[in-house]
C-alpha atoms as a PDB file:
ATOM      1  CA  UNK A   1       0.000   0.000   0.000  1.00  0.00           C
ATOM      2  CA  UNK A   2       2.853   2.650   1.113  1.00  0.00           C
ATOM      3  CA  UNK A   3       4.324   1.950  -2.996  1.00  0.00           C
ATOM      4  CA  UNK A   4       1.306   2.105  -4.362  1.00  0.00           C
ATOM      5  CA  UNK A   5       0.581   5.670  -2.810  1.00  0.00           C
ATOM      6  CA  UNK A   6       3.923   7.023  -3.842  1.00  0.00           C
ATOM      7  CA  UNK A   7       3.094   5.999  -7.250  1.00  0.00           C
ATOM      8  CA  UNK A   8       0.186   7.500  -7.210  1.00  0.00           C
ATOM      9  CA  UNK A   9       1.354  10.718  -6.230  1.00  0.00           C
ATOM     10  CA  UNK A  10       4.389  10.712  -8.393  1.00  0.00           C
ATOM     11  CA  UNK A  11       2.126  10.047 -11.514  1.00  0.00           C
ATOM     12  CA  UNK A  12      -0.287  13.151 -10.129  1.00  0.00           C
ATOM     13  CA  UNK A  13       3.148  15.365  -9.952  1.00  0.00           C
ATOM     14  CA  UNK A  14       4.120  14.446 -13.336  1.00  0.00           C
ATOM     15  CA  UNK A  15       0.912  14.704 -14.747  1.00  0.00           C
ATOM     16  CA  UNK A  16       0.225  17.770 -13.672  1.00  0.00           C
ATOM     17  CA  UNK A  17       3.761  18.903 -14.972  1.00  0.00           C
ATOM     18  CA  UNK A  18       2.863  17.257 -18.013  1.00  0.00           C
ATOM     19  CA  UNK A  19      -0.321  19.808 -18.077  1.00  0.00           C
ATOM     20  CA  UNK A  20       1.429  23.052 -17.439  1.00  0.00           C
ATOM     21  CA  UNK A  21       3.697  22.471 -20.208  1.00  0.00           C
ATOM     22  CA  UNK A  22       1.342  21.520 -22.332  1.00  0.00           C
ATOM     23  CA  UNK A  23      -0.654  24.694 -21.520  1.00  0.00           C
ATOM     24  CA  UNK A  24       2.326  27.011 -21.864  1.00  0.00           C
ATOM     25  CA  UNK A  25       2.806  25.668 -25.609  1.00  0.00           C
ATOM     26  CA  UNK A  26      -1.009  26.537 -25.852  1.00  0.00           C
ATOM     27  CA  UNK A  27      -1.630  22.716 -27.112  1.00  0.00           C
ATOM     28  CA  UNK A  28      -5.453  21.889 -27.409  1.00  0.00           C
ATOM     29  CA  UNK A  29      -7.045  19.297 -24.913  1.00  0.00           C
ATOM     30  CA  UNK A  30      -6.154  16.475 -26.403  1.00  0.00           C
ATOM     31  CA  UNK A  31      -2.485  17.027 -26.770  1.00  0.00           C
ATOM     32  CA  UNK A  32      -2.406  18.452 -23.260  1.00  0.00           C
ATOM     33  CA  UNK A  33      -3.808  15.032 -22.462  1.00  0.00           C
ATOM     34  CA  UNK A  34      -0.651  13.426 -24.688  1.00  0.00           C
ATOM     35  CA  UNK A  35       1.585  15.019 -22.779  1.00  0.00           C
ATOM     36  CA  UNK A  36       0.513  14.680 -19.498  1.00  0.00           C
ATOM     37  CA  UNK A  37      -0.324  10.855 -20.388  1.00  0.00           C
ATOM     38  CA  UNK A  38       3.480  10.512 -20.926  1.00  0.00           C
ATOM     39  CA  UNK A  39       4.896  12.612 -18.507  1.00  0.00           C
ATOM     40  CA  UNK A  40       3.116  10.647 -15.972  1.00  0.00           C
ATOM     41  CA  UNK A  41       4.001   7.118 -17.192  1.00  0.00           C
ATOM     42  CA  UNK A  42       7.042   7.721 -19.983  1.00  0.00           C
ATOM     43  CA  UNK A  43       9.811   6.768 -17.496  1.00  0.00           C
ATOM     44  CA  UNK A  44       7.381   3.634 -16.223  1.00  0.00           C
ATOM     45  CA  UNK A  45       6.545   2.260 -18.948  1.00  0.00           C
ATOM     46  CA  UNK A  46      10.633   2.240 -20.197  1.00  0.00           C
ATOM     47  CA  UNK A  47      11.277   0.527 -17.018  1.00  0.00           C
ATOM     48  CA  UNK A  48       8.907  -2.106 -16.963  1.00  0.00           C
ATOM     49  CA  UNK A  49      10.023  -3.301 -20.502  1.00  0.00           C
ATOM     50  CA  UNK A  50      13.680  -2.880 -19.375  1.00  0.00           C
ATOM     51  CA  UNK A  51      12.870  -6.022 -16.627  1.00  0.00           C
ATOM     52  CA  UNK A  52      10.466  -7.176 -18.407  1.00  0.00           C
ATOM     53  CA  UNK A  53       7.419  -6.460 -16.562  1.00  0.00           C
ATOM     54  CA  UNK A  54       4.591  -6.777 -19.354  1.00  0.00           C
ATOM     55  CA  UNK A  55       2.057  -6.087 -19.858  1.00  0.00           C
ATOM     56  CA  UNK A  56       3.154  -2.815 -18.432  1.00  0.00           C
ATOM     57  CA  UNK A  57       1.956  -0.908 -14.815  1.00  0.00           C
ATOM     58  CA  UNK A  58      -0.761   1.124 -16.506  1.00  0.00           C
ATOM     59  CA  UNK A  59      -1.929  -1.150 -18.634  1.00  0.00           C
ATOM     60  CA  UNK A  60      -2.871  -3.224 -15.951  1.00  0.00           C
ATOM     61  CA  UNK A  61      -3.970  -1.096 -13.889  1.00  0.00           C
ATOM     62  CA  UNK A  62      -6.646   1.165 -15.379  1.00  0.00           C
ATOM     63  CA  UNK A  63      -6.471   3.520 -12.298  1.00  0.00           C
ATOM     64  CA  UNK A  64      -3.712   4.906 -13.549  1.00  0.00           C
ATOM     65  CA  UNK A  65      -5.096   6.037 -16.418  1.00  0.00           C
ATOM     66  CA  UNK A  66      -8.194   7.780 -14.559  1.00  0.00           C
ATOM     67  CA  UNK A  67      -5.876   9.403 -11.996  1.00  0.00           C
ATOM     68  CA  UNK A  68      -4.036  11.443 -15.089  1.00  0.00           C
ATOM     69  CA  UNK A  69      -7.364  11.751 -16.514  1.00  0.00           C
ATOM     70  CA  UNK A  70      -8.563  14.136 -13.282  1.00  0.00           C
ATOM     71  CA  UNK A  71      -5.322  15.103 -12.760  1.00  0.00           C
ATOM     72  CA  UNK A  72      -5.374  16.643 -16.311  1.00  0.00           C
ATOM     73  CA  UNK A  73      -9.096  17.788 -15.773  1.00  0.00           C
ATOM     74  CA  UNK A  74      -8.166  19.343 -12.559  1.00  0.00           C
ATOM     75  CA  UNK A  75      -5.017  21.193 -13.247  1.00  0.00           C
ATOM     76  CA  UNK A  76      -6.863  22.751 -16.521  1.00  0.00           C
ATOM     77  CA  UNK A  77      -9.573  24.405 -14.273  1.00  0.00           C
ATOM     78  CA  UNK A  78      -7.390  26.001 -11.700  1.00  0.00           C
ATOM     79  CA  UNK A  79      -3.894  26.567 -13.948  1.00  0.00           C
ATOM     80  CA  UNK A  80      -5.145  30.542 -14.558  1.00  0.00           C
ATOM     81  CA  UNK A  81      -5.443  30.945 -10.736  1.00  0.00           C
ATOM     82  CA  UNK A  82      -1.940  29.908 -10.486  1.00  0.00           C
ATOM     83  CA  UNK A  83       0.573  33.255 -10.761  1.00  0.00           C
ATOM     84  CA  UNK A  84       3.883  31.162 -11.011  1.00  0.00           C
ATOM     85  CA  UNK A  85       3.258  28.658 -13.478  1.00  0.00           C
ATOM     86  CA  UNK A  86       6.883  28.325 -14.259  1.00  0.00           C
ATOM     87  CA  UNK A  87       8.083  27.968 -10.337  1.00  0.00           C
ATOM     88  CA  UNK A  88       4.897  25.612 -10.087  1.00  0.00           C
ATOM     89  CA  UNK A  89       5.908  23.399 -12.739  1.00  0.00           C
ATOM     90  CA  UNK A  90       9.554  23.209 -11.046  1.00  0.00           C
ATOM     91  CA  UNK A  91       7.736  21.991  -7.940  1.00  0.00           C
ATOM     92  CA  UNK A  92       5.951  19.140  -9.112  1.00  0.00           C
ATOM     93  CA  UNK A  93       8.531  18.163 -11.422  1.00  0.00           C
ATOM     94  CA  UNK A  94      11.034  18.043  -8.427  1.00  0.00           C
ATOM     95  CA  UNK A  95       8.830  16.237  -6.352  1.00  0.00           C
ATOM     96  CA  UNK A  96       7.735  13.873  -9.281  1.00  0.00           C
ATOM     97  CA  UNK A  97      11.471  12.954  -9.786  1.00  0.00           C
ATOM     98  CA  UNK A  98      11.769  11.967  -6.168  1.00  0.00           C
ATOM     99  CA  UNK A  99       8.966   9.432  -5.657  1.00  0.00           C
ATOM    100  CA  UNK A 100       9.537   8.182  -9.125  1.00  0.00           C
ATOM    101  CA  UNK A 101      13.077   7.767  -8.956  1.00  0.00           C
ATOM    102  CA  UNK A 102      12.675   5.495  -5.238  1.00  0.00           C
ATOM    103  CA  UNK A 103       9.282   3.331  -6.864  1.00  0.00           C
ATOM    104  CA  UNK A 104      12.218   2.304  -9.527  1.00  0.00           C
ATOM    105  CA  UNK A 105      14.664   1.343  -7.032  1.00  0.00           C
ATOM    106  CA  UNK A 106      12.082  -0.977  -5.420  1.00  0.00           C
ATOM    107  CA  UNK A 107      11.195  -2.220  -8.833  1.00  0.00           C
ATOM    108  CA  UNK A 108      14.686  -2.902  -9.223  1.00  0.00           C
ATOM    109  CA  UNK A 109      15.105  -4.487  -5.898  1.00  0.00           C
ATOM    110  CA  UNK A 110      12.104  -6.658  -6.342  1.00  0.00           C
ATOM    111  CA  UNK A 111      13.528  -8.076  -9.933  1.00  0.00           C
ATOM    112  CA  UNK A 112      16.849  -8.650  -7.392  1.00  0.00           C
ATOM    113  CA  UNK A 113      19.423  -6.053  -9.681  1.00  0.00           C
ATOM    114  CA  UNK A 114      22.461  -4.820  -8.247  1.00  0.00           C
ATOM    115  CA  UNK A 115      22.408  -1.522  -6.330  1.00  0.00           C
ATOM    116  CA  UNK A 116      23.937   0.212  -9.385  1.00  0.00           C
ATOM    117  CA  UNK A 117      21.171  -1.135 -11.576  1.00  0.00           C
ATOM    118  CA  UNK A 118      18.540  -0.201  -9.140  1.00  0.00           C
ATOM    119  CA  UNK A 119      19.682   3.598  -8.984  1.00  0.00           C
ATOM    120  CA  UNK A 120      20.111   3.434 -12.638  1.00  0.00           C
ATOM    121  CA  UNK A 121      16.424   1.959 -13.067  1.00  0.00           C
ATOM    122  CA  UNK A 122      15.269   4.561 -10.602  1.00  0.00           C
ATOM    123  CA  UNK A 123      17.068   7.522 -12.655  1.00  0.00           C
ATOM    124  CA  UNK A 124      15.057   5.982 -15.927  1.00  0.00           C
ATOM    125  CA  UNK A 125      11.842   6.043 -14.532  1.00  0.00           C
ATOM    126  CA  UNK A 126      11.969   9.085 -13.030  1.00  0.00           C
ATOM    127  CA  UNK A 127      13.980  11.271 -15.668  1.00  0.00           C
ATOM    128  CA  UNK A 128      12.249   9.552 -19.035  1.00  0.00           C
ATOM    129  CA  UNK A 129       8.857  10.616 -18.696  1.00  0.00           C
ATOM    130  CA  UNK A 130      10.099  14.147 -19.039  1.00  0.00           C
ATOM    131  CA  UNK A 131      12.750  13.243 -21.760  1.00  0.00           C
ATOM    132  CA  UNK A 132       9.338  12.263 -23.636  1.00  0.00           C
ATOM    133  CA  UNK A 133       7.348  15.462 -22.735  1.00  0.00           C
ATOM    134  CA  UNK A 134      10.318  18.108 -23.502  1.00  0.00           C
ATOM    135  CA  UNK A 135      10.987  16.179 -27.077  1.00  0.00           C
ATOM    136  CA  UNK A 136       7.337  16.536 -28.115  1.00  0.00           C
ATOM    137  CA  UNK A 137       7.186  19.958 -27.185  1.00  0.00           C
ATOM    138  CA  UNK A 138      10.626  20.431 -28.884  1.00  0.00           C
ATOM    139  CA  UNK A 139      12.483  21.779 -26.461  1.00  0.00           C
ATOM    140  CA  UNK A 140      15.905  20.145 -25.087  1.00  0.00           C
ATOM    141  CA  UNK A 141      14.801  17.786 -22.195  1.00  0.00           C
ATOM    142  CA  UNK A 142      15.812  18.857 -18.874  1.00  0.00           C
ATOM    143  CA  UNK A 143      17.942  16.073 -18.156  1.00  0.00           C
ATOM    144  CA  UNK A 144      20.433  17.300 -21.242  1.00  0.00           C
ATOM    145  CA  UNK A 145      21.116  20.585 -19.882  1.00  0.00           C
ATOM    146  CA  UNK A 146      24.064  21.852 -18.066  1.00  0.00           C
ATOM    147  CA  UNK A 147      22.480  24.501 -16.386  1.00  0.00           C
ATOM    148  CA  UNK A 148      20.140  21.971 -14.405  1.00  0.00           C
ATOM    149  CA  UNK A 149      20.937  19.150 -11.885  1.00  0.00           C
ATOM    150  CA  UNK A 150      18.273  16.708 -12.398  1.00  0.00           C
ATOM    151  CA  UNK A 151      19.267  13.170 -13.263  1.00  0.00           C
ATOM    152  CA  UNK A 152      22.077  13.839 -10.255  1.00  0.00           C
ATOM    153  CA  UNK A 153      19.654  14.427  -8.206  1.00  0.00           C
ATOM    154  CA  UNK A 154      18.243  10.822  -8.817  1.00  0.00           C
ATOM    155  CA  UNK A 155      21.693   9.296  -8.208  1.00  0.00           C
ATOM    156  CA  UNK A 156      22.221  11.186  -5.472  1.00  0.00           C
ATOM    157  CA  UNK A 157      19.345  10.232  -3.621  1.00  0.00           C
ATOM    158  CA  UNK A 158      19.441   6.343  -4.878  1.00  0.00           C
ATOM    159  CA  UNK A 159      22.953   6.358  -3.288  1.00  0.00           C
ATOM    160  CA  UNK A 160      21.231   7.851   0.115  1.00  0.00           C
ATOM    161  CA  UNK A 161      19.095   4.954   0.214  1.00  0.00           C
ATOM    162  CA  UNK A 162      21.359   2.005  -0.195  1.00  0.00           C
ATOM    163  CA  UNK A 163      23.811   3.828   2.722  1.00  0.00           C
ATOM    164  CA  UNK A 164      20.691   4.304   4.824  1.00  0.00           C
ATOM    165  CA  UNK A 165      19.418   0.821   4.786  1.00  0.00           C
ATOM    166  CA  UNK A 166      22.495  -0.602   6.375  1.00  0.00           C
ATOM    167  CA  UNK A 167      21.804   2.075   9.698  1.00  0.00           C
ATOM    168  CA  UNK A 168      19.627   0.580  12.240  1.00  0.00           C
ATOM    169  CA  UNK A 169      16.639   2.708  11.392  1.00  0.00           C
ATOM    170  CA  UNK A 170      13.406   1.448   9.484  1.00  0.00           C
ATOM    171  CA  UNK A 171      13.194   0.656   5.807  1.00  0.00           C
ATOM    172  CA  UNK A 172      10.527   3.204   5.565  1.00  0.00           C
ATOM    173  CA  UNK A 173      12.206   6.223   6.909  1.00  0.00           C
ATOM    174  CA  UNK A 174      15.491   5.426   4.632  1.00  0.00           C
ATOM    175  CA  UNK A 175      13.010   5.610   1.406  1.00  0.00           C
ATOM    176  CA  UNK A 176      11.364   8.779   2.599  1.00  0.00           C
ATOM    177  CA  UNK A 177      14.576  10.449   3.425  1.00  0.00           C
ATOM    178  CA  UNK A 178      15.679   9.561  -0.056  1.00  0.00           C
ATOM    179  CA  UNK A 179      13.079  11.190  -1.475  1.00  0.00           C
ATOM    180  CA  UNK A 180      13.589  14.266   0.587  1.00  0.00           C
ATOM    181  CA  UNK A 181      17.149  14.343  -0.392  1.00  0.00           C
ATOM    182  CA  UNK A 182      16.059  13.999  -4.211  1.00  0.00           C
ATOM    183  CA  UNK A 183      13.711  16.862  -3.826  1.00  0.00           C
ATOM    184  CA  UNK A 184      16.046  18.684  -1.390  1.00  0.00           C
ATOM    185  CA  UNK A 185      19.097  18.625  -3.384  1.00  0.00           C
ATOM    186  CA  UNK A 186      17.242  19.653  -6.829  1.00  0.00           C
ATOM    187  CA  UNK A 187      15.764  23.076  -4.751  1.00  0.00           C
ATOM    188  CA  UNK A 188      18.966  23.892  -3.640  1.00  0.00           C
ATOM    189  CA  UNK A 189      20.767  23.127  -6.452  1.00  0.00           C
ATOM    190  CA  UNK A 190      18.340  25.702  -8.269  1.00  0.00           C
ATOM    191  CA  UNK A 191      18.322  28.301  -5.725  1.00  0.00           C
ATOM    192  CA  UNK A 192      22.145  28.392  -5.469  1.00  0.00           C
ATOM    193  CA  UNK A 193      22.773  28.197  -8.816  1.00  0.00           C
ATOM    194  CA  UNK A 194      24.877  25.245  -8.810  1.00  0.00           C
ATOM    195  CA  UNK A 195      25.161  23.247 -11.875  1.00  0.00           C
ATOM    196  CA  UNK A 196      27.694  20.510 -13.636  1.00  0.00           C
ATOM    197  CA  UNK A 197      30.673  21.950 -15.390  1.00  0.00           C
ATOM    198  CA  UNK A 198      30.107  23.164 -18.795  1.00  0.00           C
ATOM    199  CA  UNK A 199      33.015  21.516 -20.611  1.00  0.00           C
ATOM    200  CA  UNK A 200      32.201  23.682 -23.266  1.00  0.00           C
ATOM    201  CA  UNK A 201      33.313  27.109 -21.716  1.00  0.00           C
ATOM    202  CA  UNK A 202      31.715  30.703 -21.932  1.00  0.00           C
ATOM    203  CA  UNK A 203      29.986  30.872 -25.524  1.00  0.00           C
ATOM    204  CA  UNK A 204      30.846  33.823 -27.115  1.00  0.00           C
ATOM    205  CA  UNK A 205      28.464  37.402 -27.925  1.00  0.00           C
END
């Protein structure tokens, strides 16, 4: 049950990303609906057919499909109340990344991969969906781009988690705080301004 509620909300922060970008390229219903449809289960879907879990999650599981649905439905009604779309998009695509990247790692763990292959699961699932939602709306995904630490982020946090669960402290509270240090370490990394190295120097004019 505790899984299946962080997937749920991960797939209502991504969809909901999904929306606002949709929205700010001024797409019609239906392709806001595209793009929040694989925003929300892009990075899933690759990582079910990467360990061969098929039919894949949402196919399975038809909730998933009705929770982008309202999530979509909702976040069109109240997106021109909201006076920092660009900051609120940020948000929910930091906390997306977070519970996405952790339900990968305990994909991972349950089809008994290596650490390494469970962070680098976790990093798929949660960085893909947005690879898929950035390409469509042709802009360089996130992931790609110097200026941002997102995929990092993921690793970062994946690491946390396989340190934590060899402390004497609950399984739970490990996988929360790796979450927290996904979303933490994202904000921060924004706020300060800290980035990885350009290896391509100052551009010039």
């Amino acid at each position: 049950m505790f899984y299946f509620l962080i997937d749920i909300l991960g797939t209502i922060a991504f969809a909901i990303s999904g929306v606002l970008v949709a929205m700010d390229k001024k797409l019609d219903l239906f392709g806001i609906f595209i793009i929040s449809f694989v925003t929300a289960v892009g990075g899933g879907t690759l990582r079910d057919m990467l360990i061969g879990n098929t039919p894949v999650l949402w196919m399975r599981e038809p909730v998933y499909i009705t929770v982008i649905a309202v999530a979509v439905v909702f976040s069109v009604i109240f997106a021109r109340h909201l006076k920092h779309l660009r900051r609120t998009l940020f948000l929910f695509d930091t906390i997306g990344i977070g519970l996405f990247t952790m339900l990968g790692i305990e994909k991972g763990l349950t089809a008994n991969l290596l650490p390494v292959m469970c962070i680098a699961l976790g990093t798929i699932t949660a960085c893909f969906g947005g690879v898929i939602r950035d390409m469509l709306c042709n802009e360089i995904p996130v992931i790609f781009r110097t200026k941002e630490i997102y995929a990092t982020a993921c690793i970062l946090g994946g690491t946390s988690y396989f340190i934590l669960v060899l402390l004497p402290i609950d399984g739970a509270y490990a996988y929360v705080a790796a979450i927290l240090i996904i979303i933490i370490t994202r904000l921060l990394a924004v706020k300060l301004g800290i980035a990885l190295p350009n290896i391509y120097g100052k551009t010039e004019g």
